[in-house]
C-alpha atoms as a PDB file:
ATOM      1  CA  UNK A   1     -90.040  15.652 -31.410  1.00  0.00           C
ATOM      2  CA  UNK A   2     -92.401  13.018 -30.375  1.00  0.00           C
ATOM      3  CA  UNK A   3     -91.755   9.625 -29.979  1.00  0.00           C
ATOM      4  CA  UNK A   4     -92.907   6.542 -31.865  1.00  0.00           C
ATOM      5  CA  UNK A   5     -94.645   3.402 -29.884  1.00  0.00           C
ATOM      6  CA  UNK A   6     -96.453   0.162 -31.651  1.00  0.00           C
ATOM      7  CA  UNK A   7     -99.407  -1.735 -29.560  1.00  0.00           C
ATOM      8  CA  UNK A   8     -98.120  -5.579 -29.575  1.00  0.00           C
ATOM      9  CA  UNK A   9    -101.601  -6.976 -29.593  1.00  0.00           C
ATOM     10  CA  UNK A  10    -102.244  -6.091 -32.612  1.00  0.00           C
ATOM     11  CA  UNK A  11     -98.937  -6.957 -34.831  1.00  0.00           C
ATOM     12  CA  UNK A  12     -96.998  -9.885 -35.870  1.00  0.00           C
ATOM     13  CA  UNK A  13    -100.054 -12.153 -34.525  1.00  0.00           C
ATOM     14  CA  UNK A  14     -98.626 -15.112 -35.513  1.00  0.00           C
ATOM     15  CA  UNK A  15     -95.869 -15.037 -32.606  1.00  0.00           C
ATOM     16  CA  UNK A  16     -95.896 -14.667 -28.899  1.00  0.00           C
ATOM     17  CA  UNK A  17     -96.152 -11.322 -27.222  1.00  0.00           C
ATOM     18  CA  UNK A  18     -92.580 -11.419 -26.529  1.00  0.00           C
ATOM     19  CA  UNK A  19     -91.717 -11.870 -29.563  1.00  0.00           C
ATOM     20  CA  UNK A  20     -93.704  -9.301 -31.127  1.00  0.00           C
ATOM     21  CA  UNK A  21     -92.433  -6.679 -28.897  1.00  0.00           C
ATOM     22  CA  UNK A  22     -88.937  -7.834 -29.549  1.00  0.00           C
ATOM     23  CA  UNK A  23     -89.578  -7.216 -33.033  1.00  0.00           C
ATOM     24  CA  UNK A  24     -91.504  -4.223 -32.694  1.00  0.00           C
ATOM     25  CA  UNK A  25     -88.183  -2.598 -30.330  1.00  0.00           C
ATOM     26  CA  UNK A  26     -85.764  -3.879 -32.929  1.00  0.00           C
ATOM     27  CA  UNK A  27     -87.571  -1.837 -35.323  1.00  0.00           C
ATOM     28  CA  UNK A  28     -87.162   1.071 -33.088  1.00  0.00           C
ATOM     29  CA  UNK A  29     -90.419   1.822 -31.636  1.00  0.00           C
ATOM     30  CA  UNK A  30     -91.385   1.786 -27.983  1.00  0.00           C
ATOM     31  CA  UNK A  31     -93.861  -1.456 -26.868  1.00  0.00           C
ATOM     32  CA  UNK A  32     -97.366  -1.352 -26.022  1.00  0.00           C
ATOM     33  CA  UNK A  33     -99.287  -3.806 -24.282  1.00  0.00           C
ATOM     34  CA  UNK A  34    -103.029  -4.189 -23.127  1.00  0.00           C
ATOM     35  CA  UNK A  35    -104.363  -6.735 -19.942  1.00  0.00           C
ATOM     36  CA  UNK A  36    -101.032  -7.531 -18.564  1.00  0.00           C
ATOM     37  CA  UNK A  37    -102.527 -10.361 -16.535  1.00  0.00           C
ATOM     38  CA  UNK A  38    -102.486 -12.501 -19.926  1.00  0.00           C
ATOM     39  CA  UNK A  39     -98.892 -12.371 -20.593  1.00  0.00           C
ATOM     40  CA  UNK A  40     -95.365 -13.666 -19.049  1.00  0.00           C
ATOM     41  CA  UNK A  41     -93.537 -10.919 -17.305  1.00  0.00           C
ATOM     42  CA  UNK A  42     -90.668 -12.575 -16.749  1.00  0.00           C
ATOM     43  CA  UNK A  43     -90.617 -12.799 -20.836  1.00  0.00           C
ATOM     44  CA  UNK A  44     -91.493  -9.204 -21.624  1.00  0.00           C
ATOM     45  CA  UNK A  45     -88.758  -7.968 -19.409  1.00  0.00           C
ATOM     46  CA  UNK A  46     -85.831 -10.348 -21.202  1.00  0.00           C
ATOM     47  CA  UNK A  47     -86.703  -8.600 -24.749  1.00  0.00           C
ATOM     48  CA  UNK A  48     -84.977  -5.444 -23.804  1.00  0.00           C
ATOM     49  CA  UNK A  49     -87.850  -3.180 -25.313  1.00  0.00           C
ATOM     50  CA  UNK A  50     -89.019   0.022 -23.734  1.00  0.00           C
ATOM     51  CA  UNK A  51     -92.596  -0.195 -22.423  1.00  0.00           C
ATOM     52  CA  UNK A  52     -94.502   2.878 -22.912  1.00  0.00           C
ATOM     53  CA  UNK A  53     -98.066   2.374 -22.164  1.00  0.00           C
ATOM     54  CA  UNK A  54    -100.048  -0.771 -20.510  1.00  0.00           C
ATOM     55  CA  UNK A  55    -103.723  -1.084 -19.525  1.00  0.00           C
ATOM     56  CA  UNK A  56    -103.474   0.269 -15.989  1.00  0.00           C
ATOM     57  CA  UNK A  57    -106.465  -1.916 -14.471  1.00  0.00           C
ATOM     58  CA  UNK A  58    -108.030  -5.103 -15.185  1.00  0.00           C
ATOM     59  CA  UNK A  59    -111.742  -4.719 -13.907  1.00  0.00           C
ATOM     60  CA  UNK A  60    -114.529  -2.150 -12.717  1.00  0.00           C
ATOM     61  CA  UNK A  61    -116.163   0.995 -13.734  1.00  0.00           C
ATOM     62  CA  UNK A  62    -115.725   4.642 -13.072  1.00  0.00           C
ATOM     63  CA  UNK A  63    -119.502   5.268 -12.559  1.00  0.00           C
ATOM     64  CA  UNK A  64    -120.554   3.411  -9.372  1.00  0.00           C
ATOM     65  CA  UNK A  65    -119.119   2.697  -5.713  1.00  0.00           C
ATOM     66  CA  UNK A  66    -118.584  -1.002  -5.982  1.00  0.00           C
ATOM     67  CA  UNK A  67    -116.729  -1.036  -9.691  1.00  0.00           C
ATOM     68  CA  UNK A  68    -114.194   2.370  -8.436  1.00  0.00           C
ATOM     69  CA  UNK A  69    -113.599   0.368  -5.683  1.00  0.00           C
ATOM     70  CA  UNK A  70    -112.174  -2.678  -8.051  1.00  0.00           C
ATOM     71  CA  UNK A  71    -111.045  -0.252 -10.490  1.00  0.00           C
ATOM     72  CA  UNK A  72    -108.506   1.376  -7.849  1.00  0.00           C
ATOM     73  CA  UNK A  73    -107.921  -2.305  -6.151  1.00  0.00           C
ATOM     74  CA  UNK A  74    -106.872  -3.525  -9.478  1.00  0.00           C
ATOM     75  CA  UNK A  75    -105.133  -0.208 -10.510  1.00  0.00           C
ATOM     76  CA  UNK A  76    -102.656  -0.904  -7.778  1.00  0.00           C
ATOM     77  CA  UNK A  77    -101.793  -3.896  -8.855  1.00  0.00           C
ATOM     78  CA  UNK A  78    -101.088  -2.684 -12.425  1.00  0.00           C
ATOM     79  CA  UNK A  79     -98.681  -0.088 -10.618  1.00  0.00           C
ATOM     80  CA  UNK A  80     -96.392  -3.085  -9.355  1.00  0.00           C
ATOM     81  CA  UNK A  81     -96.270  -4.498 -12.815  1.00  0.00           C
ATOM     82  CA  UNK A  82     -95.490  -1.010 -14.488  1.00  0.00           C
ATOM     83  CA  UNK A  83     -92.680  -0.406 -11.923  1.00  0.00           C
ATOM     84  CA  UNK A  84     -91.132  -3.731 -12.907  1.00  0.00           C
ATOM     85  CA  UNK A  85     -91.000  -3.446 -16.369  1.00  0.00           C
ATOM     86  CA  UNK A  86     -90.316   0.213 -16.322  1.00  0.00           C
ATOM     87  CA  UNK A  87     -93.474   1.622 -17.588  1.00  0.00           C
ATOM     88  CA  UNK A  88     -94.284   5.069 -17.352  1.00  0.00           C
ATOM     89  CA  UNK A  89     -98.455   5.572 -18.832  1.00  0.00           C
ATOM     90  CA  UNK A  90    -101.024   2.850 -17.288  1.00  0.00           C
ATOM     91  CA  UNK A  91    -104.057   3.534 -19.544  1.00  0.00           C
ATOM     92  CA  UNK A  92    -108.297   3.796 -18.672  1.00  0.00           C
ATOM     93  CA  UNK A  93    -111.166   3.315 -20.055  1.00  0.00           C
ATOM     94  CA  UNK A  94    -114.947   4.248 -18.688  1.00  0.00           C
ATOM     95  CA  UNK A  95    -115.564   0.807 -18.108  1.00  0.00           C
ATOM     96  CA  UNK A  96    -113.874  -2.430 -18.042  1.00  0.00           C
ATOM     97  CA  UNK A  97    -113.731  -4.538 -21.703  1.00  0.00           C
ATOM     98  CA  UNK A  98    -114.644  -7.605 -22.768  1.00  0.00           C
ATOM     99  CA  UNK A  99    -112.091  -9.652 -24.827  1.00  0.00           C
ATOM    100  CA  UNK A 100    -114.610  -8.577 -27.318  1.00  0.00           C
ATOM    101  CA  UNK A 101    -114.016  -4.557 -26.347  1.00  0.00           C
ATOM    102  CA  UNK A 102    -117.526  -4.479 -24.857  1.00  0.00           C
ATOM    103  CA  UNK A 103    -117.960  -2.706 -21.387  1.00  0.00           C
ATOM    104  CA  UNK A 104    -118.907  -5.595 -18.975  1.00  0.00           C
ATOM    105  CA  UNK A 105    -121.077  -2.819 -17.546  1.00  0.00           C
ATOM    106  CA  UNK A 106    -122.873  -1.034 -20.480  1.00  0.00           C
ATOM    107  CA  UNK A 107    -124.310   2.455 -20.150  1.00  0.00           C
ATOM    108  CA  UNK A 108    -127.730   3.157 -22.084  1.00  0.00           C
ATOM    109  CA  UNK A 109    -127.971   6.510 -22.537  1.00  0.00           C
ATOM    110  CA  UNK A 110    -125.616   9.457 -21.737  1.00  0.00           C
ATOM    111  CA  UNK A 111    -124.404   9.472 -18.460  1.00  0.00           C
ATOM    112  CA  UNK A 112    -126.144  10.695 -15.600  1.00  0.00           C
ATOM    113  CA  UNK A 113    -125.221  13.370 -13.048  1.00  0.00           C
ATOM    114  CA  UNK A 114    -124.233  11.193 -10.637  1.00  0.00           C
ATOM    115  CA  UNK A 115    -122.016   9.329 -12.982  1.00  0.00           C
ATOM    116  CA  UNK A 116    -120.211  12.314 -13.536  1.00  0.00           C
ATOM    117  CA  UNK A 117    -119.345  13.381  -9.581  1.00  0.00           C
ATOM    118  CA  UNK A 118    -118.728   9.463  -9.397  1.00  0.00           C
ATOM    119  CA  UNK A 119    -116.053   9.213 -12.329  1.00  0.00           C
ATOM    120  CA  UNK A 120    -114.614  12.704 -11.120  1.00  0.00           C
ATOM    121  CA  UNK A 121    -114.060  10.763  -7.444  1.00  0.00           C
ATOM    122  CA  UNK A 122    -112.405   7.800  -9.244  1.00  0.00           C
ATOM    123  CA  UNK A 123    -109.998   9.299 -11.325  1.00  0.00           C
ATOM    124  CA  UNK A 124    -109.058  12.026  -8.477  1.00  0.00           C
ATOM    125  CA  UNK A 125    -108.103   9.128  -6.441  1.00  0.00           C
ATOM    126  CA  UNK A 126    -106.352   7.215  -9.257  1.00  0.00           C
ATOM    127  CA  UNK A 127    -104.204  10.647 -10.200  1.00  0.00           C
ATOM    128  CA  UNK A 128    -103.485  10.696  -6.469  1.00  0.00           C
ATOM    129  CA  UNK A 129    -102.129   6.851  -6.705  1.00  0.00           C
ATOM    130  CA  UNK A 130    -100.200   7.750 -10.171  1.00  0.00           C
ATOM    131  CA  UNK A 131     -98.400  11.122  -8.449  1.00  0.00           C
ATOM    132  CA  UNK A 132     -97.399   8.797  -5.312  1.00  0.00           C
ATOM    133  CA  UNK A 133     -96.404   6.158  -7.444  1.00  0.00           C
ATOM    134  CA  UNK A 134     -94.501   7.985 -10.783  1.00  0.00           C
ATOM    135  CA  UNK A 135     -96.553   7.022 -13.186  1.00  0.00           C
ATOM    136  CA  UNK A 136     -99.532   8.392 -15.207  1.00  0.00           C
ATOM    137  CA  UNK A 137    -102.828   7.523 -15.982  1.00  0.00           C
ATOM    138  CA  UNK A 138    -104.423   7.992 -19.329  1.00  0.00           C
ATOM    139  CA  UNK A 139    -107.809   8.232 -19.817  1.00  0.00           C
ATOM    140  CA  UNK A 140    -108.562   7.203 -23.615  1.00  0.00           C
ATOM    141  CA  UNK A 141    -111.647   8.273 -25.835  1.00  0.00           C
ATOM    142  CA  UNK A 142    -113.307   5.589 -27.538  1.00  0.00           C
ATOM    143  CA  UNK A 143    -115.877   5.566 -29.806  1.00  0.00           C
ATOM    144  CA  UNK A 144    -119.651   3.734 -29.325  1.00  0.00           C
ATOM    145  CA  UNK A 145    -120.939   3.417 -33.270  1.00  0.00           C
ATOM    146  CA  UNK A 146    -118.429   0.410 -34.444  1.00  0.00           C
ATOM    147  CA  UNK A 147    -116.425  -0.926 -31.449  1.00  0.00           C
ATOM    148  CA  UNK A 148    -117.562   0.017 -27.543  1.00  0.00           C
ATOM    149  CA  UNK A 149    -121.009   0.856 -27.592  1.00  0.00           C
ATOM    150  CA  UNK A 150    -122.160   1.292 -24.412  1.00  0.00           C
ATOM    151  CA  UNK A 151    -119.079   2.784 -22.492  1.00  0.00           C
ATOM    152  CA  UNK A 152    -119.582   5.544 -20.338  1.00  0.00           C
ATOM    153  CA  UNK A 153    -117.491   8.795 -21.052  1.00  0.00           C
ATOM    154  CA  UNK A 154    -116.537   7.461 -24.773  1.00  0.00           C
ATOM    155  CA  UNK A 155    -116.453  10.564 -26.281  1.00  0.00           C
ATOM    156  CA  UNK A 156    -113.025  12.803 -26.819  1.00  0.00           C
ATOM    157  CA  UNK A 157    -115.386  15.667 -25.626  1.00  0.00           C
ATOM    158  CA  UNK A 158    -116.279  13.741 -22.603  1.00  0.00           C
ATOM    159  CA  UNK A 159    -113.010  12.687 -21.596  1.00  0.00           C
ATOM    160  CA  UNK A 160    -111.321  16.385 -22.016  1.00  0.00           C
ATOM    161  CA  UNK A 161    -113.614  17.470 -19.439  1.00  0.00           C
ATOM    162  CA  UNK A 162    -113.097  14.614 -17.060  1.00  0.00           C
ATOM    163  CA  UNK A 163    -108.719  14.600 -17.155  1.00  0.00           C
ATOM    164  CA  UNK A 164    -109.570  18.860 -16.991  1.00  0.00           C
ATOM    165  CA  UNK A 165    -112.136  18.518 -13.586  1.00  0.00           C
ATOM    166  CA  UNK A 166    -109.615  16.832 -11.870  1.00  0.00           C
ATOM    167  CA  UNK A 167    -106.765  19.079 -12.888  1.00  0.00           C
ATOM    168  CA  UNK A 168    -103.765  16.433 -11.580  1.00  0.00           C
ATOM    169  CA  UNK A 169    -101.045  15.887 -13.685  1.00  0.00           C
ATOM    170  CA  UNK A 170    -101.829  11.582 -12.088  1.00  0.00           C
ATOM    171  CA  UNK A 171    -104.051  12.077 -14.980  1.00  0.00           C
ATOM    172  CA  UNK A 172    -104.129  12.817 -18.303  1.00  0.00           C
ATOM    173  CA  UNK A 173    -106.011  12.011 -21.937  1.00  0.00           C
ATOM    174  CA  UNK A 174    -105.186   9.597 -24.144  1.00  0.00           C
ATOM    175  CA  UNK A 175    -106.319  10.908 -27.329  1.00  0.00           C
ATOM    176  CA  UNK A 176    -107.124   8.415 -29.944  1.00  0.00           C
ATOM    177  CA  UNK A 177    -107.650   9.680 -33.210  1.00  0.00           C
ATOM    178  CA  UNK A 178    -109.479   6.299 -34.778  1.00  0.00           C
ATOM    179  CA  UNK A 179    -111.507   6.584 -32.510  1.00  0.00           C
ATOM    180  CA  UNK A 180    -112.211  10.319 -32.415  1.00  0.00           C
ATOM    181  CA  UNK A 181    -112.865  10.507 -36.093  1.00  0.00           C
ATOM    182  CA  UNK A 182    -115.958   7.807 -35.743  1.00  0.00           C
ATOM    183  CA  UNK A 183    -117.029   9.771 -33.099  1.00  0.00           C
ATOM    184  CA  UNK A 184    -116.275  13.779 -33.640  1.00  0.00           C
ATOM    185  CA  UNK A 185    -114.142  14.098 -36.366  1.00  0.00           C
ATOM    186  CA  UNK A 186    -112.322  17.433 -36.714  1.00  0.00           C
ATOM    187  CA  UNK A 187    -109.268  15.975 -35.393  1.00  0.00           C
ATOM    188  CA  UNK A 188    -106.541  18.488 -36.038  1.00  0.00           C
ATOM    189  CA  UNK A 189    -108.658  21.283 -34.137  1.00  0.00           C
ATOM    190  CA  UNK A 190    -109.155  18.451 -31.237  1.00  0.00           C
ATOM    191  CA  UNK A 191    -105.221  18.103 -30.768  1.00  0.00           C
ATOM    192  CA  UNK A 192    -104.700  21.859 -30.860  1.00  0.00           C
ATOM    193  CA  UNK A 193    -107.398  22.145 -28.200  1.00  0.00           C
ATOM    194  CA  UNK A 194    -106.161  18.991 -25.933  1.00  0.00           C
ATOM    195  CA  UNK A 195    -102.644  20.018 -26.494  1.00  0.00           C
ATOM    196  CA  UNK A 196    -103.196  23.557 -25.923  1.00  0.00           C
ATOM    197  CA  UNK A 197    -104.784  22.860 -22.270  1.00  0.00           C
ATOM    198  CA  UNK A 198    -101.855  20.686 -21.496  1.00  0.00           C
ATOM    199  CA  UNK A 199    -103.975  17.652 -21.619  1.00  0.00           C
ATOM    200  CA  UNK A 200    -102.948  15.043 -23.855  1.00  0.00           C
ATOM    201  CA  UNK A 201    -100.908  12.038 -22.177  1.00  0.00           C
ATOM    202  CA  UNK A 202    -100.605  10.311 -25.568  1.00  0.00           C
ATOM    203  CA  UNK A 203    -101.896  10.077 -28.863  1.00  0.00           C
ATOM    204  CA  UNK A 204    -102.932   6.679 -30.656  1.00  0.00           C
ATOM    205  CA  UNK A 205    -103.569   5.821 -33.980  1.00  0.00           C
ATOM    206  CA  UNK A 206    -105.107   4.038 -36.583  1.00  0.00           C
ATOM    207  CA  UNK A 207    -106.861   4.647 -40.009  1.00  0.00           C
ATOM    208  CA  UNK A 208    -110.630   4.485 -40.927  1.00  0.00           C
ATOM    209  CA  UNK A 209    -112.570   2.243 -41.706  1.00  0.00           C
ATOM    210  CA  UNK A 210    -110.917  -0.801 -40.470  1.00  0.00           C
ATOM    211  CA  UNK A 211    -108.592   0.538 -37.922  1.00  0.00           C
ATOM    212  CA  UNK A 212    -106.026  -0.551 -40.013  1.00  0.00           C
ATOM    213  CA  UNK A 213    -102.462   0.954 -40.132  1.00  0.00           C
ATOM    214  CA  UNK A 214    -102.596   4.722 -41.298  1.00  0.00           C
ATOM    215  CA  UNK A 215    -102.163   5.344 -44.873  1.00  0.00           C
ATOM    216  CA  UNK A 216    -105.318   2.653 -45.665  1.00  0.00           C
ATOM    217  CA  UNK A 217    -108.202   5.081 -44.913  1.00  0.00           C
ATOM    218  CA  UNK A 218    -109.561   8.491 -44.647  1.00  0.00           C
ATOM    219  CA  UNK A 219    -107.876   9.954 -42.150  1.00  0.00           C
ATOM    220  CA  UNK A 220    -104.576  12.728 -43.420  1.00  0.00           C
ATOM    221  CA  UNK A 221    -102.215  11.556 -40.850  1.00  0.00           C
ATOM    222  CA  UNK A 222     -99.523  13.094 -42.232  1.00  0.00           C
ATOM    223  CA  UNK A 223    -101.528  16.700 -41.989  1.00  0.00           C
ATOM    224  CA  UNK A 224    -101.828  15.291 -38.172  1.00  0.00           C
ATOM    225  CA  UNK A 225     -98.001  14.772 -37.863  1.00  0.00           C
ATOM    226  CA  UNK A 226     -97.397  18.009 -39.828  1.00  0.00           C
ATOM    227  CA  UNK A 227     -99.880  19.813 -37.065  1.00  0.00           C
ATOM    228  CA  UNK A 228     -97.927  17.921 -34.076  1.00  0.00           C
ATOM    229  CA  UNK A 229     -94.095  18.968 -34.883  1.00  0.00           C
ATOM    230  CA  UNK A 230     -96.026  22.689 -35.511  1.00  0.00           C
ATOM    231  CA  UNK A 231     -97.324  22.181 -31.830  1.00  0.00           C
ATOM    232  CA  UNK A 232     -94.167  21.003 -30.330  1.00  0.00           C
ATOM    233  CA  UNK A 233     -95.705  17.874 -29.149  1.00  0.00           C
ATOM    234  CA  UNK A 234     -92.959  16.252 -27.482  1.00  0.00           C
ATOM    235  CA  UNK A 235     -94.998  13.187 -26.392  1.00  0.00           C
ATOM    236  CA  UNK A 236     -95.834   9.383 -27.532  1.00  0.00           C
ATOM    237  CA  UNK A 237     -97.632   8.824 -31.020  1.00  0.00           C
ATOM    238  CA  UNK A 238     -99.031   4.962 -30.557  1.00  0.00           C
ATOM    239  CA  UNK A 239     -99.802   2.822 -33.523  1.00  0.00           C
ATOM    240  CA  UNK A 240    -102.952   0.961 -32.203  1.00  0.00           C
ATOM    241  CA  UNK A 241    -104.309  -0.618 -35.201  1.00  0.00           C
ATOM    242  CA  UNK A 242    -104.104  -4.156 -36.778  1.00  0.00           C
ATOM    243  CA  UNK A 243    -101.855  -4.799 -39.517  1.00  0.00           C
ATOM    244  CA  UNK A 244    -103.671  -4.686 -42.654  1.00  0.00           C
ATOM    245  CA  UNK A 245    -101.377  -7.754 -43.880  1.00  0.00           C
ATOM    246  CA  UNK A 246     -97.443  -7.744 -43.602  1.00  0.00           C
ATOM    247  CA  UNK A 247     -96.701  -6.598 -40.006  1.00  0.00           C
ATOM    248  CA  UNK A 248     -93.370  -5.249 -40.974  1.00  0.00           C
ATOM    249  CA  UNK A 249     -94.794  -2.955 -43.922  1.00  0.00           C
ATOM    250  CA  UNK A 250     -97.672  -1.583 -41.421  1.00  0.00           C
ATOM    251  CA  UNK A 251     -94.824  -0.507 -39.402  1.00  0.00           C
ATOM    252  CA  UNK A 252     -92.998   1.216 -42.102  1.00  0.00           C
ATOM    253  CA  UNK A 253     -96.342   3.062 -43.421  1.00  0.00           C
ATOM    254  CA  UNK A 254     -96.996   4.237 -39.633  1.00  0.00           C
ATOM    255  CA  UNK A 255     -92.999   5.600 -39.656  1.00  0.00           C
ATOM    256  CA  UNK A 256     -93.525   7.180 -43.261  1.00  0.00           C
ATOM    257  CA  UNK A 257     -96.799   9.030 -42.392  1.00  0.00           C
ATOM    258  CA  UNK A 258     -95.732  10.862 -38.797  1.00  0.00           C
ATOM    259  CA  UNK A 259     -91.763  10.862 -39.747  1.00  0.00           C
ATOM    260  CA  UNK A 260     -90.938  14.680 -40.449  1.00  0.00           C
END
């Protein structure tokens, strides 16, 4: 059975990161965190919760020489951090964010051929880094129409193909299913497809619109959870979504709808 994780950024606002993922891991989920530059260490490693996933770089690009190079110089860093609080997933994007979620180096267009032989160098070498290291990197599928226009290699389609090119188990897809339903929609065929190629590091979630808690949108996450335990996904199901009011009771829906 899979396990359950909660993203700290986005719950119990009100109260230190710390804090939040001390009540998050009293509540039984796993922790997980974004830009781990931005927090106390020291603080996160005294709450006793399990760390599950962490943003595994904090700047550059996939798509040109001079960003892969900060990428992976950054990446390494992250590494050290994950190590010391026991972190196993350090998680990717196309391009670095803005606090905003904006790539600080937006792509107009689809990206180009040599975009793609340049993020397929970058993530070989980041795999390569993750299988000397023990830990994994997740790639994660965003979507361009609401939050991260502009990113390069946004799309759940775009992302299979990069984690499958490099064929390294360093590397691996975070699917995110708010995000894939702006984008693509079809989501239970996606998992089958991801999970049937042995692809998926870990799945995140969040309803739409709003990417709000699920059970306040569109999306049928309990079909989704139904689907998983039919799939024998034995991985991490993320709640990445803000708390459409009570922290506490956002937690509870996001237990009620993948709890089978």
């Amino acid at each position: 059975m899979y396990t359950l994780a909660v993203c700290a950024e986005m719950v119990f606002r009100d109260l230190p990161v710390q804090e939040r993922a001390r009540r998050i891991h009293d509540a039984g989920f796993q922790v997980e965190i974004w830009d781990w530059s931005r927090h106390d260490l020291t603080a996160l490693e005294r709450t006793g919760a399990v760390f599950s996933s962490m943003t595994g770089y904090l700047r550059g690009s996939l798509t040109d020489e001079e960003g892969a190079a900060e990428l992976l110089r950054t990446a390494e860093e992250s590494v050290k951090v994950a190590e010391r609080l026991g972190c196993p997933r350090l998680n990717l994007h196309g391009t670095g964010l803005d606090g905003e979620g904006l790539p600080m180096v937006p792509v107009a267009g689809p990206a180009t051929g040599p975009m793609w032989i340049a993020a397929h160098r970058t993530l070989t070498r980041l795999a390569e880094l993750g299988e000397r290291t023990g830990v994994t990197f997740t790639l994660e599928n965003l979507n361009t129409a609401v939050d991260h226009p502009g990113v390069p290699f946004a799309t759940a389609a775009d992302t299979l193909a990069l984690v499958d090119a490099v064929a390294r188990p360093g590397l691996r897809m975070n699917l995110d299913l708010y995000h894939a339903q702006i984008g693509e929609g079809n989501l239970i065929e996606l998992v089958r497809r991801a999970h049937g190629r042995g692809l998926i590091g870990e799945i995140q979630v969040a309803d739409v619109p709003g990417r709000r808690e699920p059970g306040t949108g569109e999306i049928n996450y309990p079909a989704l959870a139904h689907t998983l335990v039919d799939l024998g996904y034995e991985g991490t199901v993320a709640m990445e979504a803000w708390a459409s009011g009570d922290s506490d009771l956002a937690l509870e829906r996001f237990r009620s709808a993948f709890t089978r």
